[in-house]
Protein backbone atom coordinates (compact mmCIF):
# COMPACT_ATOMS: atom_id res chain seq x y z
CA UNK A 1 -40.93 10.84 -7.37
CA UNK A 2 -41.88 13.87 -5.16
CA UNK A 3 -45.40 14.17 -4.53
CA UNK A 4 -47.52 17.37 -7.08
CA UNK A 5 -48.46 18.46 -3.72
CA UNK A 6 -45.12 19.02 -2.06
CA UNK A 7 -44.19 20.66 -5.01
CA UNK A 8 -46.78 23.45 -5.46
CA UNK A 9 -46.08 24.29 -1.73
CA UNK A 10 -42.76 23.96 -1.98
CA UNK A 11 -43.00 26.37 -4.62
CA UNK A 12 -45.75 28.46 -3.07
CA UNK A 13 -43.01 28.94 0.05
CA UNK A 14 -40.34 29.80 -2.42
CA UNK A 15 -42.48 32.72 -3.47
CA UNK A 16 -39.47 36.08 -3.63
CA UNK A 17 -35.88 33.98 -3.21
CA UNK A 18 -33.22 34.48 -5.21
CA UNK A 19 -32.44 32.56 -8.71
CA UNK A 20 -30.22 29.60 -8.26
CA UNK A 21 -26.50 29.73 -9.95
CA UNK A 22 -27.00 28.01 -12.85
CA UNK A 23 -22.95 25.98 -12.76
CA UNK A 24 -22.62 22.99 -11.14
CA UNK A 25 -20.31 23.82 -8.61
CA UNK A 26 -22.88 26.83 -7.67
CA UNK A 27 -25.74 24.46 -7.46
CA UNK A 28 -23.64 22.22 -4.34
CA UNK A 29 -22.97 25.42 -2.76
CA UNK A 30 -26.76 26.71 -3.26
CA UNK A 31 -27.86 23.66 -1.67
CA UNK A 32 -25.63 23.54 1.25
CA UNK A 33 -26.51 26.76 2.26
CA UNK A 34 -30.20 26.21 1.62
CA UNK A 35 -30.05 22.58 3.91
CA UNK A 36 -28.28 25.01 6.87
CA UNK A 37 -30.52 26.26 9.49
CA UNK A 38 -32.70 25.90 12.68
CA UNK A 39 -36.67 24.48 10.99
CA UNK A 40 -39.48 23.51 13.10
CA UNK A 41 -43.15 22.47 11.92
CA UNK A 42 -45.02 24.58 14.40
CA UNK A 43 -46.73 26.27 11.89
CA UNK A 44 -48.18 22.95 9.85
CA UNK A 45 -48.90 21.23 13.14
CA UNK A 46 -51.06 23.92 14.58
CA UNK A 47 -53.07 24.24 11.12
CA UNK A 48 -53.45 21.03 11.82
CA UNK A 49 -54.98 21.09 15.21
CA UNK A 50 -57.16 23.92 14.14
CA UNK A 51 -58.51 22.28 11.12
CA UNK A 52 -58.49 18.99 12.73
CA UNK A 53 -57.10 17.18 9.90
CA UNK A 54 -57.51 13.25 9.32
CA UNK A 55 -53.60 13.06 9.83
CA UNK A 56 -51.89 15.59 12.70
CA UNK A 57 -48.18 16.04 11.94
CA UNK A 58 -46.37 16.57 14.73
CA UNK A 59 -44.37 19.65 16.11
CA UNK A 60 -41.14 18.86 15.55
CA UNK A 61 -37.58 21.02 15.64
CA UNK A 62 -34.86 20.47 13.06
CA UNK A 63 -31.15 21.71 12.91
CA UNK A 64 -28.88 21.21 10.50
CA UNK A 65 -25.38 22.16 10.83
CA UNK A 66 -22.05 22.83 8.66
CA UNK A 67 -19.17 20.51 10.41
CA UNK A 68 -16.71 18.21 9.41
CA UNK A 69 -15.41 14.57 10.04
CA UNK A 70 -11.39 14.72 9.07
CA UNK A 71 -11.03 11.10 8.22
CA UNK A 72 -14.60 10.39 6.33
CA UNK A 73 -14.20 8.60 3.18
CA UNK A 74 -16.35 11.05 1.06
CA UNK A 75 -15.69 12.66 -2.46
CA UNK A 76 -13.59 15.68 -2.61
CA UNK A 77 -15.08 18.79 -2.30
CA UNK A 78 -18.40 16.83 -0.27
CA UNK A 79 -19.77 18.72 2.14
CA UNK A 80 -20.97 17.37 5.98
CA UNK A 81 -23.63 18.13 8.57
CA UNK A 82 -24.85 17.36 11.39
CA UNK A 83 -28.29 16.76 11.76
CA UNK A 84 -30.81 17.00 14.94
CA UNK A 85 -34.31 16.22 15.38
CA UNK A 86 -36.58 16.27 18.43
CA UNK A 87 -40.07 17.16 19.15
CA UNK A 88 -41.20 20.17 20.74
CA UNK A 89 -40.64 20.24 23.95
CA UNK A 90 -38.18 16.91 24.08
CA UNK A 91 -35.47 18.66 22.87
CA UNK A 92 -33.26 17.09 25.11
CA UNK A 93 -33.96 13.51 23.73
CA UNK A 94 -33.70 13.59 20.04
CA UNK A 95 -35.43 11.04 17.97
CA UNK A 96 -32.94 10.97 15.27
CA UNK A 97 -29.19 12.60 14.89
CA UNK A 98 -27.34 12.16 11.60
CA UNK A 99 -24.20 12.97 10.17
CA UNK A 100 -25.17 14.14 6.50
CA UNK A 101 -22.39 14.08 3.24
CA UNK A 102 -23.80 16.58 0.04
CA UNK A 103 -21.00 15.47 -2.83
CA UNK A 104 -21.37 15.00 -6.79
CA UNK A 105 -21.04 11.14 -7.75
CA UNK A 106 -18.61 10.06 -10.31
CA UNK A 107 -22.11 10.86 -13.22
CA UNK A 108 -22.39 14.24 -11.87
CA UNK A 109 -25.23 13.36 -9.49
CA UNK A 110 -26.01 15.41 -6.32
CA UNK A 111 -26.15 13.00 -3.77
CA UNK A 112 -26.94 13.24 0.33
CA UNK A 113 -25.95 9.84 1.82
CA UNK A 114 -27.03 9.55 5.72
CA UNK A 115 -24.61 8.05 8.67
CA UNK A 116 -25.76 6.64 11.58
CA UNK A 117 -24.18 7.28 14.73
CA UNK A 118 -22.82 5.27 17.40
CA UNK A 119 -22.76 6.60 21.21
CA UNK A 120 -25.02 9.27 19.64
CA UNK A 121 -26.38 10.84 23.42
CA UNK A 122 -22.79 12.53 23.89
CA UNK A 123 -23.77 15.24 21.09
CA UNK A 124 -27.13 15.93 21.82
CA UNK A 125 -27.35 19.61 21.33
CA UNK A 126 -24.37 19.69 19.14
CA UNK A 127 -26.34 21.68 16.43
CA UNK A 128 -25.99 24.74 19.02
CA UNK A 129 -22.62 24.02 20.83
CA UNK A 130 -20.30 23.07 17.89
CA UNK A 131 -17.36 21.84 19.87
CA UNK A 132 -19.04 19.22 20.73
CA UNK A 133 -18.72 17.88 17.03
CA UNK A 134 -14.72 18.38 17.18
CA UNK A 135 -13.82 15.11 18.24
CA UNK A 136 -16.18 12.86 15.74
CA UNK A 137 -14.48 10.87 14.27
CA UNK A 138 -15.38 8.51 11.24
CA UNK A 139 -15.36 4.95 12.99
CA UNK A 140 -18.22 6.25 15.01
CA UNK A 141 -20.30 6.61 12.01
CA UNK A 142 -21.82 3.76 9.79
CA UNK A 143 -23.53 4.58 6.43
CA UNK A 144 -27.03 3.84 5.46
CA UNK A 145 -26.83 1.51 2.86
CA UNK A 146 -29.16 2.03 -0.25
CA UNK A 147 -30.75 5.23 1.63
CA UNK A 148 -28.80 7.56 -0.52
CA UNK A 149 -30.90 10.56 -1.73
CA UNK A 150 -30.47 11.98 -5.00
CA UNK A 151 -31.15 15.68 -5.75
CA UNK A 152 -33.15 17.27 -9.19
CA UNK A 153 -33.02 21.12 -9.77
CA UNK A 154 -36.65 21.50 -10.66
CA UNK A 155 -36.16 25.40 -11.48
CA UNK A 156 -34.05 28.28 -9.56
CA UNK A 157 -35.64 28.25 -6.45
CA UNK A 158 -36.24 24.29 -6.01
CA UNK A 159 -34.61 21.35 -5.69
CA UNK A 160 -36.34 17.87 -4.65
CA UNK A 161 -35.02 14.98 -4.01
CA UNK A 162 -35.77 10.93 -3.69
CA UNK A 163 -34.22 7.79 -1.83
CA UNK A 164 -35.27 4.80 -1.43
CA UNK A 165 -36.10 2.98 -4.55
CA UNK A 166 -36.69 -0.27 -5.43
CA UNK A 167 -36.78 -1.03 -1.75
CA UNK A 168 -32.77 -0.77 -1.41
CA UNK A 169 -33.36 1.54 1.78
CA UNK A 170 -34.26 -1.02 5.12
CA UNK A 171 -35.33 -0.88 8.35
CA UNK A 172 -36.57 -2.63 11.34
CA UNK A 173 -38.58 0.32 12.48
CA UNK A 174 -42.63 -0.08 13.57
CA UNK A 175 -42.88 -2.92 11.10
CA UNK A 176 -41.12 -1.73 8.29
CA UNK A 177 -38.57 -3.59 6.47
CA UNK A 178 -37.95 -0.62 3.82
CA UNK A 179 -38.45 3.20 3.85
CA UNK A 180 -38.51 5.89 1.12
CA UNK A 181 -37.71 9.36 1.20
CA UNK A 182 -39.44 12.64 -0.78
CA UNK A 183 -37.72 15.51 -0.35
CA UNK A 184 -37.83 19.03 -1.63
CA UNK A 185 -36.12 22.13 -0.47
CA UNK A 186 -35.82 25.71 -1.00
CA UNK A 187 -33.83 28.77 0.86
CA UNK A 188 -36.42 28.92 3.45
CA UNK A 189 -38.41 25.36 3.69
CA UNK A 190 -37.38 21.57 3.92
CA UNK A 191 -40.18 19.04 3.34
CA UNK A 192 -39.48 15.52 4.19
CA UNK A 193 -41.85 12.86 3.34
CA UNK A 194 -40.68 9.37 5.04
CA UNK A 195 -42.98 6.24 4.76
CA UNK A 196 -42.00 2.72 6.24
CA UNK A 197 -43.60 -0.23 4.20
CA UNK A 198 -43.25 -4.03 5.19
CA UNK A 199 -42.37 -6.51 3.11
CA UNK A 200 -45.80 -6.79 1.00
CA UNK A 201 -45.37 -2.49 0.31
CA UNK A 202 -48.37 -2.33 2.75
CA UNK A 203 -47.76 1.00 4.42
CA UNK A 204 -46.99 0.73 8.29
CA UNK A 205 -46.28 4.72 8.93
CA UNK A 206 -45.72 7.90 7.83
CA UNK A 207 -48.04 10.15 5.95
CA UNK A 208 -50.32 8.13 4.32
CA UNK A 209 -50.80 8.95 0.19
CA UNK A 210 -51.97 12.30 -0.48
CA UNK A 211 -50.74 13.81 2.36
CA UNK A 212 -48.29 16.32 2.55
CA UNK A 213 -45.07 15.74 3.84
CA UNK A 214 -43.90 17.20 6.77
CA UNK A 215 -43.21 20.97 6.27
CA UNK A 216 -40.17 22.47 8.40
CA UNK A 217 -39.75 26.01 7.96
CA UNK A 218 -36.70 28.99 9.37
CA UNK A 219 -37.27 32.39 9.65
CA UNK A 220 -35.71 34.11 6.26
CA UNK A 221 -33.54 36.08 7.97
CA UNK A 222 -31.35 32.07 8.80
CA UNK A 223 -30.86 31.24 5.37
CA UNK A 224 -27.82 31.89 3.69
CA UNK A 225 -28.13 32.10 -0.10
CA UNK A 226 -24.53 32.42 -2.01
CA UNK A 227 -24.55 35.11 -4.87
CA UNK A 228 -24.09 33.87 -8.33
């Protein structure tokens, strides 16, 4: 489960949004809109540097975009993304891009599931020149198996979220053979927390435990909230 700590500032952040629509169908559209926008951690990173903190998070822009892959095998009514993320200054050579699916499983779950992407340097700064994403097509894209993250309204102006478990999601990465994902996210905030363990759960990266994740943030006037 999500961290105490990324909740209270999750929910300190949250602090004058509107109330979430209570129906189902209204809580997929509330978090679409709420995942859409332009984040960057400048703001934790430089607390960070000025409180010189044990662990420095680093300054790192996010987008997340509305698009669409015609011939994905997704649930009806699922909604994609496209996701970019580079730190500052690197813009130009993303660390990670993502194609993102937001559907209900067949038990009603909210569920993101993650895509890798193949060729991936022909869409690097998709996020702000949308054509670009016009001609993906779904046998570029491979899913992450057992990385799925499942979604928990924790009140109106919160949801979190958690992947991972039981060591189903793997990786190669820095040591790693598994990874699990904390998430929470409001209108105006996304906090991710990502660790890597190896195969005896000793931790090889990430934030180590009681840390905070890593807090993006977009200026309110970005986020689109849908009236109930």
């Amino acid at each position: 489960m999500i961290s105490a700590l990324s909740w209270l500032v999750a929910a300190f952040l949250a602090g004058g949004q509107a109330p979430m629509p209570a129906s189902r169908d209204a809580e997929l559209e509330t978090l679409s809109a709420w995942l859409v926008g332009e984040y960057t951690t400048s703001e934790q990173a430089e607390s960070d540097r000025r409180l010189n903190a044990a662990y420095q998070h680093d300054d790192v822009s996010l987008q997340i975009v509305p698009m669409s892959v015609p011939d994905l095998d997704v649930p009806r009514g699922a909604r994609q993304f496209y996701l970019e993320q580079a730190l500052k200054g690197r813009e130009a050579s993303p660390y990670r891009q993502r194609v993102l699916a937001l559907f209900r499983t067949a038990g009603g779950v909210l569920t993101t599931r993650t895509y890798r992407i193949s060729r991936s340097a022909d869409l690097v700064g998709a996020a702000r020149h949308r054509a670009t994403l016009n001609g993906l097509r779904a046998d570029r894209l491979a899913s992450e198996p057992g990385c799925d993250v499942t979604w928990t309204r924790v009140d109106q102006f919160l949801y979190v979220g958690a992947g991972g478990r039981g060591r189903s999601c793997g990786t190669t990465s820095r040591g790693a053979t598994y990874v699990t994902t904390q998430s929470s996210v409001t209108a105006h905030t996304l906090i991710a927390l990502d660790r890597g363990f190896d195969g005896h759960d000793s931790q090889q990266w990430g934030p180590p435990q009681g840390v905070v994740g890593y807090i993006f943030r977009k200026p309110r006037d970005s986020s689109r909230v849908p009236s109930s």
